[in-house]
Protein backbone atom coordinates (compact mmCIF):
# COMPACT_ATOMS: atom_id res chain seq x y z
CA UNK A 1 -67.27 -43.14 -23.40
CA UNK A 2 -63.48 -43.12 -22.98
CA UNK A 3 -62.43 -41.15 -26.40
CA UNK A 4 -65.29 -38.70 -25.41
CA UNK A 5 -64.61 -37.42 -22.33
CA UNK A 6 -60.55 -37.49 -24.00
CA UNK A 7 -61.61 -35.67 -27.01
CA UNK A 8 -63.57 -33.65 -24.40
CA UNK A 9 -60.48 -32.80 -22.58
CA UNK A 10 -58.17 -32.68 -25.59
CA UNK A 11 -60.54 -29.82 -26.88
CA UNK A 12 -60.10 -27.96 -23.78
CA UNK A 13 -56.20 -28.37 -23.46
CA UNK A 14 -56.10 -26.64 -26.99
CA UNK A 15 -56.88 -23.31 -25.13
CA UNK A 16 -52.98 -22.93 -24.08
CA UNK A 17 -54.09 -20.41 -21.19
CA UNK A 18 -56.60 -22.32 -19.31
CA UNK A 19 -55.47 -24.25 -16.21
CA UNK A 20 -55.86 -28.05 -16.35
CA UNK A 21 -56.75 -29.02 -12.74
CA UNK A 22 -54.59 -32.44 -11.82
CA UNK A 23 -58.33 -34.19 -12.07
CA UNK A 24 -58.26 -33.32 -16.25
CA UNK A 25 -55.32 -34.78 -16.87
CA UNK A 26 -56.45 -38.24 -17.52
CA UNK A 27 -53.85 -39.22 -19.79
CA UNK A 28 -51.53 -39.38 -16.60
CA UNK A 29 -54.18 -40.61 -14.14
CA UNK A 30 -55.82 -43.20 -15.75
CA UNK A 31 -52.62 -45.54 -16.32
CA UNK A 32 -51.35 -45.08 -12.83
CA UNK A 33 -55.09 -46.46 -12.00
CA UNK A 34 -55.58 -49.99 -13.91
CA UNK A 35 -56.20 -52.76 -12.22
CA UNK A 36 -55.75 -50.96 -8.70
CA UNK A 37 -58.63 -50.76 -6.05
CA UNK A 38 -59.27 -47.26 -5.55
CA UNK A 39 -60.48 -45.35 -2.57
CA UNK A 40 -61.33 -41.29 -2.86
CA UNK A 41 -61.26 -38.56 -0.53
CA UNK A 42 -63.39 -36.26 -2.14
CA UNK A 43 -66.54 -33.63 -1.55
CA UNK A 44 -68.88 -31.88 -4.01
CA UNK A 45 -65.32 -29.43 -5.34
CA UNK A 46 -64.36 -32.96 -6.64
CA UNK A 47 -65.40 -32.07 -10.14
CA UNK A 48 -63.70 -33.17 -13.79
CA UNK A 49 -65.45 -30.73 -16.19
CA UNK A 50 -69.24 -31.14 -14.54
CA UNK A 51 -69.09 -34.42 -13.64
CA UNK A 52 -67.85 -35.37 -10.10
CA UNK A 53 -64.99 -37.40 -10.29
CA UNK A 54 -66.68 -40.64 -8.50
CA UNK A 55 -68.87 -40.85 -11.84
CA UNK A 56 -66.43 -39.93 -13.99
CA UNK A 57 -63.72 -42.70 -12.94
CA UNK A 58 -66.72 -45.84 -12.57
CA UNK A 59 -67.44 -44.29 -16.14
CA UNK A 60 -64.18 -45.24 -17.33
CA UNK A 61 -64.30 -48.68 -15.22
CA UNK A 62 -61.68 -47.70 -12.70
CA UNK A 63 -62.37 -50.21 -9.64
CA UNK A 64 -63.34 -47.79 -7.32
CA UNK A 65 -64.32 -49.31 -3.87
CA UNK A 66 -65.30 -46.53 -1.42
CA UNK A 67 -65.45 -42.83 -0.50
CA UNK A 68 -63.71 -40.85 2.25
CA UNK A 69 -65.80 -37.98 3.28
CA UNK A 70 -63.93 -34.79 5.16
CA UNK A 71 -65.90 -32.20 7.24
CA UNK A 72 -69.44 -31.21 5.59
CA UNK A 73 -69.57 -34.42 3.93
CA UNK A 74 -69.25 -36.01 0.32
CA UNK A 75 -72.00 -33.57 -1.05
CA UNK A 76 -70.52 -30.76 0.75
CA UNK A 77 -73.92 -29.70 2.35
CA UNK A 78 -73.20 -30.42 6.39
CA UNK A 79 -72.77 -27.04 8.37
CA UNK A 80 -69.52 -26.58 9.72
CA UNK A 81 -68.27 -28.88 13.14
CA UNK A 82 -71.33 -31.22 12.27
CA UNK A 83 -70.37 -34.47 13.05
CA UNK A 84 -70.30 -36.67 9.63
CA UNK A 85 -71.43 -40.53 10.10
CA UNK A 86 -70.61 -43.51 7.98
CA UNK A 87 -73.13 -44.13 5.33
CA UNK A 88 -74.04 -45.58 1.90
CA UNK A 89 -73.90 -43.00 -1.66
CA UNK A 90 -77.64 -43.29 -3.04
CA UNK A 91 -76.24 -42.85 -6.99
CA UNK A 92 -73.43 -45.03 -6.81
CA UNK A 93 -73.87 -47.52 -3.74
CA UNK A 94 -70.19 -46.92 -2.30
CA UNK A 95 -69.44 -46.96 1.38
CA UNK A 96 -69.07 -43.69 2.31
CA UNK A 97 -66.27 -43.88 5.40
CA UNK A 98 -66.70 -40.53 7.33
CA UNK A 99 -63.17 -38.91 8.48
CA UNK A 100 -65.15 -35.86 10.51
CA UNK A 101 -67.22 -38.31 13.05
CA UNK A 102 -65.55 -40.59 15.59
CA UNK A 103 -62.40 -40.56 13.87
CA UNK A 104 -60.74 -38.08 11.63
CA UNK A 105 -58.20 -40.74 10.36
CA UNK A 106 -58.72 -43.98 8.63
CA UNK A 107 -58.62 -46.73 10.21
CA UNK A 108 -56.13 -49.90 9.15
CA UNK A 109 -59.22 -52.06 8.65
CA UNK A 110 -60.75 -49.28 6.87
CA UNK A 111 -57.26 -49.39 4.06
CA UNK A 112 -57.67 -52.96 3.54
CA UNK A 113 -59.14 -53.70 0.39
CA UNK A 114 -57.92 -50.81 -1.30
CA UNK A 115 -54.64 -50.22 -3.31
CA UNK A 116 -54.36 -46.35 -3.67
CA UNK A 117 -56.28 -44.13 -2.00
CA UNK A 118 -57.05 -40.23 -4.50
CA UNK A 119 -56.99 -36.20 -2.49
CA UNK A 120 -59.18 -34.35 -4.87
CA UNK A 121 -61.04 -31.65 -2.84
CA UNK A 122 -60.60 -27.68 -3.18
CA UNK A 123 -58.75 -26.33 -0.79
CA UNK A 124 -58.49 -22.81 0.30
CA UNK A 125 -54.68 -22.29 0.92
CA UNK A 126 -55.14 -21.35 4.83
CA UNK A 127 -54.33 -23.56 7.39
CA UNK A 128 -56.88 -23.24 9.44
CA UNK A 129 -59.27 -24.84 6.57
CA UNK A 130 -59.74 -28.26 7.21
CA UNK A 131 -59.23 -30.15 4.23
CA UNK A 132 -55.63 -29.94 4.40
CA UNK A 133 -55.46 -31.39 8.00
CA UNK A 134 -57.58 -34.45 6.51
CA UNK A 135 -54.74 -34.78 3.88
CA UNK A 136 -52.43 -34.68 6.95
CA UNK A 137 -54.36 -37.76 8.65
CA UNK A 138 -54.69 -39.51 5.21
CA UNK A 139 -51.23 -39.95 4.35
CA UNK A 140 -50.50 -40.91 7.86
CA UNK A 141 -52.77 -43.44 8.24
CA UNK A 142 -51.50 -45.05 4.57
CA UNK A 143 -48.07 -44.75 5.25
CA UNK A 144 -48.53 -46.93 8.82
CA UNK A 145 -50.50 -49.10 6.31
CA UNK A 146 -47.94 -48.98 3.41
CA UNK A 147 -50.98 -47.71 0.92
CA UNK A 148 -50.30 -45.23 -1.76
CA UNK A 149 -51.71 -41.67 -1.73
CA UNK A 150 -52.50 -39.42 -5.42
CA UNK A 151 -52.87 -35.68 -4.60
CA UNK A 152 -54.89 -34.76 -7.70
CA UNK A 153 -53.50 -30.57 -8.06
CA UNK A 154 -55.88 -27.82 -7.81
CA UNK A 155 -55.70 -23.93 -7.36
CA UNK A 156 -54.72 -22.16 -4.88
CA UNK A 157 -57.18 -19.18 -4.87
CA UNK A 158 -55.17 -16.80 -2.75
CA UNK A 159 -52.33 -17.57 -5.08
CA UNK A 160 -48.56 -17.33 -4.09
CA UNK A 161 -48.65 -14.81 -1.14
CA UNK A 162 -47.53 -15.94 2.82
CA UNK A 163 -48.62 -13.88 5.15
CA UNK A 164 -49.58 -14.72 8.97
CA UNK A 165 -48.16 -16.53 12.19
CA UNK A 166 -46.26 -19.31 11.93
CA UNK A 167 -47.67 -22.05 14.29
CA UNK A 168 -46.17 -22.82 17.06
CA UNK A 169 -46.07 -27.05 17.87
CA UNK A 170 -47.73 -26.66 21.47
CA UNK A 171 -51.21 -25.12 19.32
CA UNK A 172 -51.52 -28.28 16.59
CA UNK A 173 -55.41 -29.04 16.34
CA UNK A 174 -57.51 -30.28 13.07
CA UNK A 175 -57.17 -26.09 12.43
CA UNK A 176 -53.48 -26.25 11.91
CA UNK A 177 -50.51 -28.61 11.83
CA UNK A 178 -47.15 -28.34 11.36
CA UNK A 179 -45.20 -24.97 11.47
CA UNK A 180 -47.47 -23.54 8.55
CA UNK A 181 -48.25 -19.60 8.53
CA UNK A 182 -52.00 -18.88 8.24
CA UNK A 183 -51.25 -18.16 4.46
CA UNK A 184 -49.11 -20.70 2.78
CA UNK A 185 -49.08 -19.16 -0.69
CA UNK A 186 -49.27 -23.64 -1.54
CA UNK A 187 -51.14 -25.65 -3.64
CA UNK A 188 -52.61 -28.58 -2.01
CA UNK A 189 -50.26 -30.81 -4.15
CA UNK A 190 -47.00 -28.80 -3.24
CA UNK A 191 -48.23 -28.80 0.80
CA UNK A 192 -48.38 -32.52 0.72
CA UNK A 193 -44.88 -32.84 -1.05
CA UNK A 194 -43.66 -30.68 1.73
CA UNK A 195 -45.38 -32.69 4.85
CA UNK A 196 -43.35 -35.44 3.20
CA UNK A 197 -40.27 -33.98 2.23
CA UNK A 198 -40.00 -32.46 5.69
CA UNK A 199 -40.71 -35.42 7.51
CA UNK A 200 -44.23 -34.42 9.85
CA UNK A 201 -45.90 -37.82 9.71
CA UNK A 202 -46.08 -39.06 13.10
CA UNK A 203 -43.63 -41.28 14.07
CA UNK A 204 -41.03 -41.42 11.49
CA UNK A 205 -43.86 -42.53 9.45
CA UNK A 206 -43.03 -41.91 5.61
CA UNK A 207 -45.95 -42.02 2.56
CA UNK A 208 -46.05 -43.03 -0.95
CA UNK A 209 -46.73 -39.84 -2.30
CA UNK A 210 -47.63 -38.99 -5.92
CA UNK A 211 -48.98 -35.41 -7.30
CA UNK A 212 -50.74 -35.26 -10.35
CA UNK A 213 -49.78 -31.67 -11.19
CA UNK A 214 -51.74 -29.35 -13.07
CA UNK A 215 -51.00 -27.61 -16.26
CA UNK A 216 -50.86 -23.80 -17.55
CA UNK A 217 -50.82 -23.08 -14.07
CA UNK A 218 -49.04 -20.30 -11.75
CA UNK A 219 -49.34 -19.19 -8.26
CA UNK A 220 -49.89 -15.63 -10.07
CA UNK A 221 -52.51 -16.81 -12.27
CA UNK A 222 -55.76 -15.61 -10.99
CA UNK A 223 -58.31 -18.58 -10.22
CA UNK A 224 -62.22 -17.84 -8.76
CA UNK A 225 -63.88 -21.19 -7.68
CA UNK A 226 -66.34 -22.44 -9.59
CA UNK A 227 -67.67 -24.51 -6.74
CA UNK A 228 -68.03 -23.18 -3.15
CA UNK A 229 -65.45 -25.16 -1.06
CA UNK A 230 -67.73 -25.25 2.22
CA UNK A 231 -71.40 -23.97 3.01
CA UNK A 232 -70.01 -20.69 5.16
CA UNK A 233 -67.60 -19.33 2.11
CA UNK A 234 -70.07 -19.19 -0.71
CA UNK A 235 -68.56 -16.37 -3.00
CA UNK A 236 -65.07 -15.76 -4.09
CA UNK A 237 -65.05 -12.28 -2.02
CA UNK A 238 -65.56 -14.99 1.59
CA UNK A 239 -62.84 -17.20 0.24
CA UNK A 240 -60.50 -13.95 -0.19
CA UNK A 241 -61.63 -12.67 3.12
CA UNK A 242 -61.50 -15.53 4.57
CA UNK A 243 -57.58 -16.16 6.11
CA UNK A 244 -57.98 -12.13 8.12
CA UNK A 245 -61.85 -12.96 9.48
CA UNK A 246 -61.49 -16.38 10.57
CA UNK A 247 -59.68 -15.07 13.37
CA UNK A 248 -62.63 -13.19 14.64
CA UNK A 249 -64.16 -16.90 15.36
CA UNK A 250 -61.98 -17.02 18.17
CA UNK A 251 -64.15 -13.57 19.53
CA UNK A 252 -67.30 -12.60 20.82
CA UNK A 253 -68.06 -10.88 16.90
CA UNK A 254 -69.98 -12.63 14.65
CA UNK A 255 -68.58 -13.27 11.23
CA UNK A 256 -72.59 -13.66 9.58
CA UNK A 257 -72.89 -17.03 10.46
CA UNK A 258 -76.33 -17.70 10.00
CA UNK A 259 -77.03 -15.36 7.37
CA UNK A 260 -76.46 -15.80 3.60
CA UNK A 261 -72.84 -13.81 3.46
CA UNK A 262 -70.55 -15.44 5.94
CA UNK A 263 -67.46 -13.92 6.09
CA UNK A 264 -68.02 -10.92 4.37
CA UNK A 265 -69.96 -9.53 7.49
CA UNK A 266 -68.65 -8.79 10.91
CA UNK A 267 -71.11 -7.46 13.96
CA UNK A 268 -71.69 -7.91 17.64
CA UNK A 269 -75.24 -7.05 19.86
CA UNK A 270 -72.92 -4.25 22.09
CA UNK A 271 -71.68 -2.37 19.19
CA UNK A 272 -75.05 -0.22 18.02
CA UNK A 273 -73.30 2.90 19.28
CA UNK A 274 -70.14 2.20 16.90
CA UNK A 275 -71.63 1.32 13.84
CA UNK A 276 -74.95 1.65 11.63
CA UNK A 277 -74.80 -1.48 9.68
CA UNK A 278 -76.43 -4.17 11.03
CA UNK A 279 -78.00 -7.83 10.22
CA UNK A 280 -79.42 -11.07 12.42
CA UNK A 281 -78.02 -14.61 12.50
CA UNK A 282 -80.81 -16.99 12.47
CA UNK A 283 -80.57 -20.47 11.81
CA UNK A 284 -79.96 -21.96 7.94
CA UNK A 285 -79.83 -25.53 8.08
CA UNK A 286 -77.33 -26.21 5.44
CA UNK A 287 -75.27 -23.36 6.77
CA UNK A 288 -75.27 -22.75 10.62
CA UNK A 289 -77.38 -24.59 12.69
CA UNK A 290 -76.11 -22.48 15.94
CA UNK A 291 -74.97 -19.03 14.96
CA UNK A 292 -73.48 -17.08 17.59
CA UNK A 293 -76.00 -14.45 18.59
CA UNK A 294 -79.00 -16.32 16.95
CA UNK A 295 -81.76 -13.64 16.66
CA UNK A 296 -80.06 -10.95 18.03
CA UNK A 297 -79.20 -7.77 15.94
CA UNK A 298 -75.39 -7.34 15.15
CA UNK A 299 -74.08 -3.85 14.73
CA UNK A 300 -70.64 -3.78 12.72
CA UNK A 301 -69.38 -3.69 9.05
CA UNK A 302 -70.42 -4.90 5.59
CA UNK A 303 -67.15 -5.77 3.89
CA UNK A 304 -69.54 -7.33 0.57
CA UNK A 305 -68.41 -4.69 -2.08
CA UNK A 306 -64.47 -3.97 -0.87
CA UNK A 307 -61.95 -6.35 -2.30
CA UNK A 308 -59.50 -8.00 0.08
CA UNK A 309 -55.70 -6.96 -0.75
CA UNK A 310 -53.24 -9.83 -0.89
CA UNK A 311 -52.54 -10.05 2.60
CA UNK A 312 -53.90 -11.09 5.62
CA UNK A 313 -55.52 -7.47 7.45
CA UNK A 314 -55.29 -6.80 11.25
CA UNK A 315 -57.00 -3.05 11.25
CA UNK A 316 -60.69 -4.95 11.62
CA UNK A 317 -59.61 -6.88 14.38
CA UNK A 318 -57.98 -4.61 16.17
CA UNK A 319 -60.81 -1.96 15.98
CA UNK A 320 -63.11 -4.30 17.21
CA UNK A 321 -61.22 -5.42 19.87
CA UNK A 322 -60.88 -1.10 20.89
CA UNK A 323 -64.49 -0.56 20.28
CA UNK A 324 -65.60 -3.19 21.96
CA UNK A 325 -67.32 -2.82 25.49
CA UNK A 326 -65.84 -5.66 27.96
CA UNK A 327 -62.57 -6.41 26.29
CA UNK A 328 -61.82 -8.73 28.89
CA UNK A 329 -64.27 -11.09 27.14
CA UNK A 330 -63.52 -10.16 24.11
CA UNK A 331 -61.22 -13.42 23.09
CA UNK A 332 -62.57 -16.65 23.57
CA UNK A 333 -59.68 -19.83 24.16
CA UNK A 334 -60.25 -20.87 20.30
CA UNK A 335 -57.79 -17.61 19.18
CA UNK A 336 -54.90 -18.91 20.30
CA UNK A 337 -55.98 -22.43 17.94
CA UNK A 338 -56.67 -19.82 14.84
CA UNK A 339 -53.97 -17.86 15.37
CA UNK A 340 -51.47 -20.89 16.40
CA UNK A 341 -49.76 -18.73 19.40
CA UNK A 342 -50.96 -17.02 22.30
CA UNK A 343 -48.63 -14.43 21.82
CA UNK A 344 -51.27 -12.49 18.96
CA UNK A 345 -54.17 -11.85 21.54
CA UNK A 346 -51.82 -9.89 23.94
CA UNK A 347 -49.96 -8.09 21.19
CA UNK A 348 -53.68 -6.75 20.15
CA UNK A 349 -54.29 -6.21 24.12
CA UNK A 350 -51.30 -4.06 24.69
CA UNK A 351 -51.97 -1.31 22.11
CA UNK A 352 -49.83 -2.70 19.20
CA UNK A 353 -50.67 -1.97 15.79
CA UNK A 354 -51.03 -4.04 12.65
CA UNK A 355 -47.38 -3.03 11.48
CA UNK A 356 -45.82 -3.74 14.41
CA UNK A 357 -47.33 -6.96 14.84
CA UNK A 358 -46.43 -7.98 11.64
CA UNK A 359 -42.75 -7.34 11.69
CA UNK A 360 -42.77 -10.06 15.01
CA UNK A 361 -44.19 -12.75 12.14
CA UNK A 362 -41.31 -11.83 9.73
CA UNK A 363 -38.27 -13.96 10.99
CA UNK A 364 -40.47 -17.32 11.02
CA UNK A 365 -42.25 -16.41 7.73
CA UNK A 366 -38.66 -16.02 5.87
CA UNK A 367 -37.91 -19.29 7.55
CA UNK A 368 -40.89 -21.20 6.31
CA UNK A 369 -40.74 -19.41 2.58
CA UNK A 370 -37.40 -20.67 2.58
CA UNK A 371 -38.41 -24.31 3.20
CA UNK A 372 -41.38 -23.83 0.91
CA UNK A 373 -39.40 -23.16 -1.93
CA UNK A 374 -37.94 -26.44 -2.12
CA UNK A 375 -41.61 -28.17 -2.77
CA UNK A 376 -43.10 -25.77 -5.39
CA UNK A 377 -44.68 -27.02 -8.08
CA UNK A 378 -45.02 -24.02 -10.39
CA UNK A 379 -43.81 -20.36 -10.82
């Protein structure tokens, strides 16, 4: 089984353009991993070729002990903010130790028995996603408990480019830590070298930190998913739209939660006289349970067949918030989490445009690309 799946990947690796995710390279994991009791943080993006990476490392007869499942759960099918319990993997019979239930760190009883604990999930390079705030709690909780961490490397699918807010410390939540724009231009590998480097962990707190890097790779390389990271961004064009619309979740417009192209849709009920495109949340189990305005026709704009630029868009939001009816109810208190400040919300409410609200973001952002620099992995 073991010279397969490394003739497997030794074929691949022949093809000198194609990106080896940190997960292929098992010529560097698989040392690092014998005789070591193993724990993974992983989802259904946790994939070496099309085999999940569980499988593929009990294949090999790497001790693995238990899972750590993030927000929609190991198999990646829990709509998003449901709460994720403890349970029991039917293939594999591994405790499965939820991190998006009670507690959204591990536990020190819940380190124990295990030497090294594996990141492998894709993430989306936004801060607001949650996968990288799980990464955040995970190398906390193993450097209190002097446990090792592996980030296995993956893409970054909005490649290199930093665009947004910075956050400011008084609006940390599980959607954004640290002073992160909303766009990090990072790979998940390089962000974790950086929480590290620049000391975040709580506490004075300090991780054993290795990243498995990837190869052929650059931050200018184009990369689609081949897996959707959550249930709500189920097409490359959601993932790329993704950093500018989240925002409207902290508004009374609906992003097409509960329909089947979230994030590529944008509506409200009290817009009919503004626009002509229109569409109905209604409930999808394995998507949105409770879509904001469940049954009720939105009226707004189908963004499906226009390609996001490189750069995180304001002219939406904005034109929504001047079209809108009652624009004193047109922000709900989650903005200011999205958009780490409360200073955005009132830039939009005095009349400032999306170039002058940008230039405001420009000091901080050359202060953080500065300090990202130092932690990059690749070109």
């Amino acid at each position: 089984m073991f010279v397969f799946l490394m003739l497997g990947f030794a074929s691949c690796a022949q093809r000198t353009d194609k990106i080896q995710i940190g997960a292929e390279r098992l010529d560097l994991l698989l040392p690092k991993l014998k005789d070591k009791k193993i724990a993974l943080l992983v989802n259904q993006s946790s994939v070496v070729g099309n085999t999940h990476l569980v499988d593929t490392l009990l294949a090999l007869n790497i001790n693995v002990v238990k899972i750590f499942s993030p927000e929609h759960g190991f198999r990646g099918n829990a709509p998003d903010g449901e709460i994720i319990k403890d349970a029991v993997d039917e293939k594999t019979g591994l405790p499965i130790v939820s991190l998006y239930g009670s507690a959204k760190k591990p536990s020190a009883q819940s380190l124990e028995d295990i030497d090294i604990v594996l990141f492998d999930i894709q993430d989306v390079g936004v801060r607001f996603f949650t996968f990288v705030s799980s990464l955040y709690h995970l190398m906390e909780a193993c450097g209190e408990n002097n446990k090792a961490v592996m980030v296995l490397d993956r893409p970054n699918p909005h490649g290199g480019y930093v665009d947004g807010p910075v956050l400011k410390p008084e609006f940390e939540s599980f959607v954004g830590f640290g002073e992160i724009p909303i766009v990090h231009g990072m790979t998940i590998g390089e962000m974790a070298k950086l929480i590290v480097g620049e000391k975040w962990l709580k506490n004075g707190v300090t991780c054993q930190l290795e990243v498995i890097p990837m190869k052929n790779y650059t931050h200018a390389k184009p990369y689609v998913l081949p897996i959707k990271p959550s249930p709500n961004l189920p097409t490359q064009n959601a993932v790329l739209w993704y950093p500018s619309l989240c925002l409207f979740e902290g508004t009374v417009i609906s992003v097409g939660r509960g329909t089947l192209t979230p994030f590529e849709i944008i509506g409200n009920p009290e817009l009919k006289d503004n626009y002509s495109f229109s569409f109905t949340p209604v409930r999808i189990d394995s998507m949105s349970k409770y879509p904001p305005h469940e049954n009720k026709t939105c009226y707004g704009l189908d963004l499906r067949n226009i390609k996001p630029e490189p750069k995180i868009t304001l002219k939406y939001l904005i034109e929504f918030y001047n079209n809108y009816p009652d624009k004193d109810k047109f922000f709900i208190p989650y903005f200011d989490k999205l958009a780490g400040n409360d200073v955005l919300k009132e830039q939009i409410k005095s009349g400032m445009n999306e170039e002058e609200i940008k230039l405001t973001w420009q000091p901080e952002l050359n202060t953080f690309k500065k300090k990202r620099s130092k932690y990059l992995l690749y070109n």
